[in-house]
Protein backbone atom coordinates (compact mmCIF):
# COMPACT_ATOMS: atom_id res chain seq x y z
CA UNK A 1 0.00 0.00 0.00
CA UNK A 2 0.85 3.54 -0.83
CA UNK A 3 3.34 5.12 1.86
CA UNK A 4 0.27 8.25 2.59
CA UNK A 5 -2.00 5.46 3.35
CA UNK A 6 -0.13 3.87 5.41
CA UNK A 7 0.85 6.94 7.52
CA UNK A 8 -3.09 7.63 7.74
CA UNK A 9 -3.84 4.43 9.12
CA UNK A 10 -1.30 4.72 12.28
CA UNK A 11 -2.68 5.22 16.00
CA UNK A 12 -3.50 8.85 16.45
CA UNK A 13 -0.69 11.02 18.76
CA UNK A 14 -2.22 12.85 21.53
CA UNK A 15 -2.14 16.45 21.24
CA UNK A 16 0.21 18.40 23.06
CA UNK A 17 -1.07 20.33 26.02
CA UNK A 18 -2.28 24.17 25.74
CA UNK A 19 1.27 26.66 25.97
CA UNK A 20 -0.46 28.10 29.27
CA UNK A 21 -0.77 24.57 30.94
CA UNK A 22 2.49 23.05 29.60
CA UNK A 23 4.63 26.12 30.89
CA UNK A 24 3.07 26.16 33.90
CA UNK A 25 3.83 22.31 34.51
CA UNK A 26 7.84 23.52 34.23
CA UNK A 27 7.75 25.58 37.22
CA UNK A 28 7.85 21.28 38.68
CA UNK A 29 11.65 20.79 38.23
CA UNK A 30 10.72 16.79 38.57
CA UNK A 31 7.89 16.71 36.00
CA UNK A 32 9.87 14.90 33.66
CA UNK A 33 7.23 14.00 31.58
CA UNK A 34 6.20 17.89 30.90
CA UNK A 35 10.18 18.98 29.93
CA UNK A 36 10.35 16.38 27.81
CA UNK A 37 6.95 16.95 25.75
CA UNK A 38 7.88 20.58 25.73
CA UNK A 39 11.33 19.71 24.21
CA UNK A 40 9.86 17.11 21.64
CA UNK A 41 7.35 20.06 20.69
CA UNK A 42 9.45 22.69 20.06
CA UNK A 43 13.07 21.43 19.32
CA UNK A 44 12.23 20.32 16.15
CA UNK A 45 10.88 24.08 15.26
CA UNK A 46 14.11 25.60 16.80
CA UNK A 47 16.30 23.23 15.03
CA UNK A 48 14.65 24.05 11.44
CA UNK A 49 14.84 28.13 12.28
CA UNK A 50 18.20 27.75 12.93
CA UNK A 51 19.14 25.96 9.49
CA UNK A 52 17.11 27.57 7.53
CA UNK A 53 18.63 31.09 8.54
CA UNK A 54 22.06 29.40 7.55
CA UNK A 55 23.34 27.62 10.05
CA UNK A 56 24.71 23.88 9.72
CA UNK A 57 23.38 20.91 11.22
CA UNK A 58 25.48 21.03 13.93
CA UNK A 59 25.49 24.37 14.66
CA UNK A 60 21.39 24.17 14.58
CA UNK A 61 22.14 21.36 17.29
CA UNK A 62 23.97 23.65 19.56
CA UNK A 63 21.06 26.49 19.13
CA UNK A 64 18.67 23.74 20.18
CA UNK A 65 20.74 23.13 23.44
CA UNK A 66 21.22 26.44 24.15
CA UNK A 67 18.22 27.84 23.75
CA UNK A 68 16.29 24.76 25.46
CA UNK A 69 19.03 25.35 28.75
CA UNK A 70 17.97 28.99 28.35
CA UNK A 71 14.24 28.69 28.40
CA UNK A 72 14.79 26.39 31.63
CA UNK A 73 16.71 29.09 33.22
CA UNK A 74 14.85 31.62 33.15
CA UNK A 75 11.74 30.06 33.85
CA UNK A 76 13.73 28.72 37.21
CA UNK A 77 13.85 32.48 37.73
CA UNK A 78 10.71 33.22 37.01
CA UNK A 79 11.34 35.55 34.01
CA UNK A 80 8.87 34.42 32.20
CA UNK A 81 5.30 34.82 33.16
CA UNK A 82 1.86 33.40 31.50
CA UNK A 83 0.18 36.19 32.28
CA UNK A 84 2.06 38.45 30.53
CA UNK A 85 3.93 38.73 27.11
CA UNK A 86 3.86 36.65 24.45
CA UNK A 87 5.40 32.70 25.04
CA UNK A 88 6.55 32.91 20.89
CA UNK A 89 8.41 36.12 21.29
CA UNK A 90 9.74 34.91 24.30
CA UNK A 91 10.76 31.56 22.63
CA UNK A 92 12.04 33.47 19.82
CA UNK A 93 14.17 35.97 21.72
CA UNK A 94 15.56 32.87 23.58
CA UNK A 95 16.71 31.24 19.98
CA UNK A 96 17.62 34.76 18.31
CA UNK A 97 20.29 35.28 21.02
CA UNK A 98 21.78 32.00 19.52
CA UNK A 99 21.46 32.01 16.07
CA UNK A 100 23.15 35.09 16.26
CA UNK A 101 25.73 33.60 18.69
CA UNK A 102 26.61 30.66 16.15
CA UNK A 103 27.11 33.42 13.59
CA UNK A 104 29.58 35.23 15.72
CA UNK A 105 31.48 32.31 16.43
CA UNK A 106 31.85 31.53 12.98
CA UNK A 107 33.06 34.63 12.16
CA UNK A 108 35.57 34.59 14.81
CA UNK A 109 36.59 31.50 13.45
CA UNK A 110 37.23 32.25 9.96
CA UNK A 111 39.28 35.61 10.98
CA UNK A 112 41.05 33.26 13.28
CA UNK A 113 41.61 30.75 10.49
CA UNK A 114 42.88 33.21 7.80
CA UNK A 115 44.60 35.46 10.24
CA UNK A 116 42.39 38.94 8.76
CA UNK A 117 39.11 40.03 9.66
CA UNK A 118 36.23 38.36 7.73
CA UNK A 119 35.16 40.64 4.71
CA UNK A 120 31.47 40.94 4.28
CA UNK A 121 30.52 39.65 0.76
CA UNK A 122 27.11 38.83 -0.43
CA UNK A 123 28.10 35.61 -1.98
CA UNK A 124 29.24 34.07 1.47
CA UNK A 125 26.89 35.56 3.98
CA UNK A 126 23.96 33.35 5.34
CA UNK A 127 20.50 34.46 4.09
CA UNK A 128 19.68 36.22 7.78
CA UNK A 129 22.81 38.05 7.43
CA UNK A 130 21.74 39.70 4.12
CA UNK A 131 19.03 41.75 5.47
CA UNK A 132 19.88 45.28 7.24
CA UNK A 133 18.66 44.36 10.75
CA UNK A 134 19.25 40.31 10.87
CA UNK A 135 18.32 40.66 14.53
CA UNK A 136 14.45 42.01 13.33
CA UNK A 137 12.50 41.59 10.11
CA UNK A 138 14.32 38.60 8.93
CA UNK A 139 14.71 36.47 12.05
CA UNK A 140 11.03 37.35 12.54
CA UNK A 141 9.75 36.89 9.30
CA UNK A 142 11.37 33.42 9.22
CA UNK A 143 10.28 32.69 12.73
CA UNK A 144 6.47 33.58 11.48
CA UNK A 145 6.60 31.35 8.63
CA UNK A 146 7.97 28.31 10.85
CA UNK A 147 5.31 29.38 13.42
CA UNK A 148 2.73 28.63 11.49
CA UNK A 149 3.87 25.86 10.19
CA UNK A 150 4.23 24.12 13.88
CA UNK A 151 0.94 25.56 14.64
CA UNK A 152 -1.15 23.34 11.61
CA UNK A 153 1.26 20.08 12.33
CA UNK A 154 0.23 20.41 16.14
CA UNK A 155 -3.80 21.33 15.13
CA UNK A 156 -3.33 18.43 12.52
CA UNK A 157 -2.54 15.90 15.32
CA UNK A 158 -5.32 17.33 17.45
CA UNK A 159 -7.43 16.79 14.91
CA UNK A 160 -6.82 13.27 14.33
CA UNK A 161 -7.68 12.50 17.67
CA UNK A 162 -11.16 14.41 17.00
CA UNK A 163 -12.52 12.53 13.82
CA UNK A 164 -12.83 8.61 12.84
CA UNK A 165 -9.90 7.19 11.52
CA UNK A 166 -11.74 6.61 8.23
CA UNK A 167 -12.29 10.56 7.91
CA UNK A 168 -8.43 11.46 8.82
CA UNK A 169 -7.45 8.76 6.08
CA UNK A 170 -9.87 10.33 3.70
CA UNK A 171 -8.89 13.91 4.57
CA UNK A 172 -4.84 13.22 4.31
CA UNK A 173 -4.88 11.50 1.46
CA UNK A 174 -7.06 13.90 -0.56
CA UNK A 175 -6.12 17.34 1.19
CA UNK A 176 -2.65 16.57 2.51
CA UNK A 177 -1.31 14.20 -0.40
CA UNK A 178 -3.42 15.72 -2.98
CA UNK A 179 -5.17 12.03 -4.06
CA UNK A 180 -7.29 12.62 -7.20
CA UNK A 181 -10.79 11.62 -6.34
CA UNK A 182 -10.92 8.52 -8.45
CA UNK A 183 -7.99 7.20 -7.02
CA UNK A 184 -9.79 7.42 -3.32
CA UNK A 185 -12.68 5.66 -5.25
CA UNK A 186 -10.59 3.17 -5.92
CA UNK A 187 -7.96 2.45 -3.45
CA UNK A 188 -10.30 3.25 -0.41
CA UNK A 189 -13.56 1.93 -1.69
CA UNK A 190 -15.50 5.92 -1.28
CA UNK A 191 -17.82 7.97 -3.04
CA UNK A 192 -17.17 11.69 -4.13
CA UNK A 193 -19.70 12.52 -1.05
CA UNK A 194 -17.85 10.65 1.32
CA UNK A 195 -14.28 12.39 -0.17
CA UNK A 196 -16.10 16.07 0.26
CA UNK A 197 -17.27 15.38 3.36
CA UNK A 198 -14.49 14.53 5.17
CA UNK A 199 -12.69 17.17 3.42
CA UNK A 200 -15.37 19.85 5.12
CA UNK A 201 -15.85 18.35 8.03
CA UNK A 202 -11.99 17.96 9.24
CA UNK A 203 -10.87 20.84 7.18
CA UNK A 204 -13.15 23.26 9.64
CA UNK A 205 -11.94 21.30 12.94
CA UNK A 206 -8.72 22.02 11.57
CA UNK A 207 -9.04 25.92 10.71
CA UNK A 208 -10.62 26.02 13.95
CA UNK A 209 -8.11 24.38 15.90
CA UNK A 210 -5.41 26.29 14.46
CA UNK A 211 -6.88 29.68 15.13
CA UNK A 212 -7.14 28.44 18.91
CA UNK A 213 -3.15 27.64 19.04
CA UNK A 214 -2.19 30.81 17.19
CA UNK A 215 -4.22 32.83 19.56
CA UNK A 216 -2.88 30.73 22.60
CA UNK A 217 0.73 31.45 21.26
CA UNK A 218 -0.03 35.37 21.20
CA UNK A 219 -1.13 35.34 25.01
């Protein structure tokens, strides 16, 4: 069977908790459980932030580590508070303060390495170092577009957990693999009405669930 239908069919993943409730679960240095699904949640997002603003694998890594050690320190202080401010600039200042550290570093390094101070040229700067203010628009603009992105694969698992299995398989393969409706008809054994209305019916839980998160992120 196709590789999208077999990804449909697996056991749903519970959703991860609201950003209000899973923050305030990591003021309890023992919760284990909470660190880690906080980590698993938002690691991934980091890590893909970092590279795509020019960093290399393994300097992504080390922005993960950092930032993740950072975010634990200062909520151990109690410098961040749910009540106030918004947890994605706050997660974002925590990674900017990185990125841009890995880019210093390397810099250091490459005067170090050729004895002369690096010479800005276009050709061999990273993408967030060719905008005027890498520490604003472009670090933010990126950060948006990976924010929303994490927002509709977290409201896509919560959704899965919402609707029959049947429906999700429906949904993915038409709306997420882009499955011509004949093939459906004849790979999963469903009309056009079934295909549309699965399509509706998750693609509004979805919208809806999404609009929630983004909302929840801007607290």
């Amino acid at each position: 069977m196709a590789e999208p239908l077999e990804q449909a069919q697996q056991k749903p993943e519970s959703s991860p908790q609201t950003r209000k409730t899973l923050i305030e679960k990591l003021d309890n240095w023992s919760d284990w459980s909470s660190w880690d699904e906080f980590y698993r949640t938002y690691s991934g997002f980091v890590f893909h932030v970092a590279r795509k603003s020019g960093l290399s694998d393994e300097e992504s890594s080390d922005v993960v580590q950092e930032t993740f050690i950072g975010v634990a320190k200062n909520l151990q202080k109690k410098k961040f508070d749910t009540s106030q401010g918004s947890f994605k600039s706050f997660l974002l200042n925590q990674a900017r303060w990185r990125i841009l550290d890995q880019f210093r570093r390397r810099k250091k390094q490459r005067e170090r390495e050729a004895n002369i101070h690096f010479e800005d040229d276009e050709r061999n700067t990273a993408p967030i170092d060719r905008c005027a203010d890498p520490r604003g628009v472009a670090l933010e603009d990126l950060w948006d577009k990976e924010w929303r992105e994490q927002v509709m694969e977290i409201a896509l698992r919560k959704v899965r957990s919402m609707v029959s299995p049947r429906q999700f398989q429906i949904f993915s393969c038409y709306v997420l693999n882009n499955w011509p409706v004949e093939r459906l008809k004849e790979e999963l054994g469903v009309n056009a009405a079934q295909v549309y209305l699965a399509k509706h019916r998750v693609g509004r839980l979805l919208r809806k669930e999404a609009a929630r998160l983004s909302a929840e992120a801007e607290k």
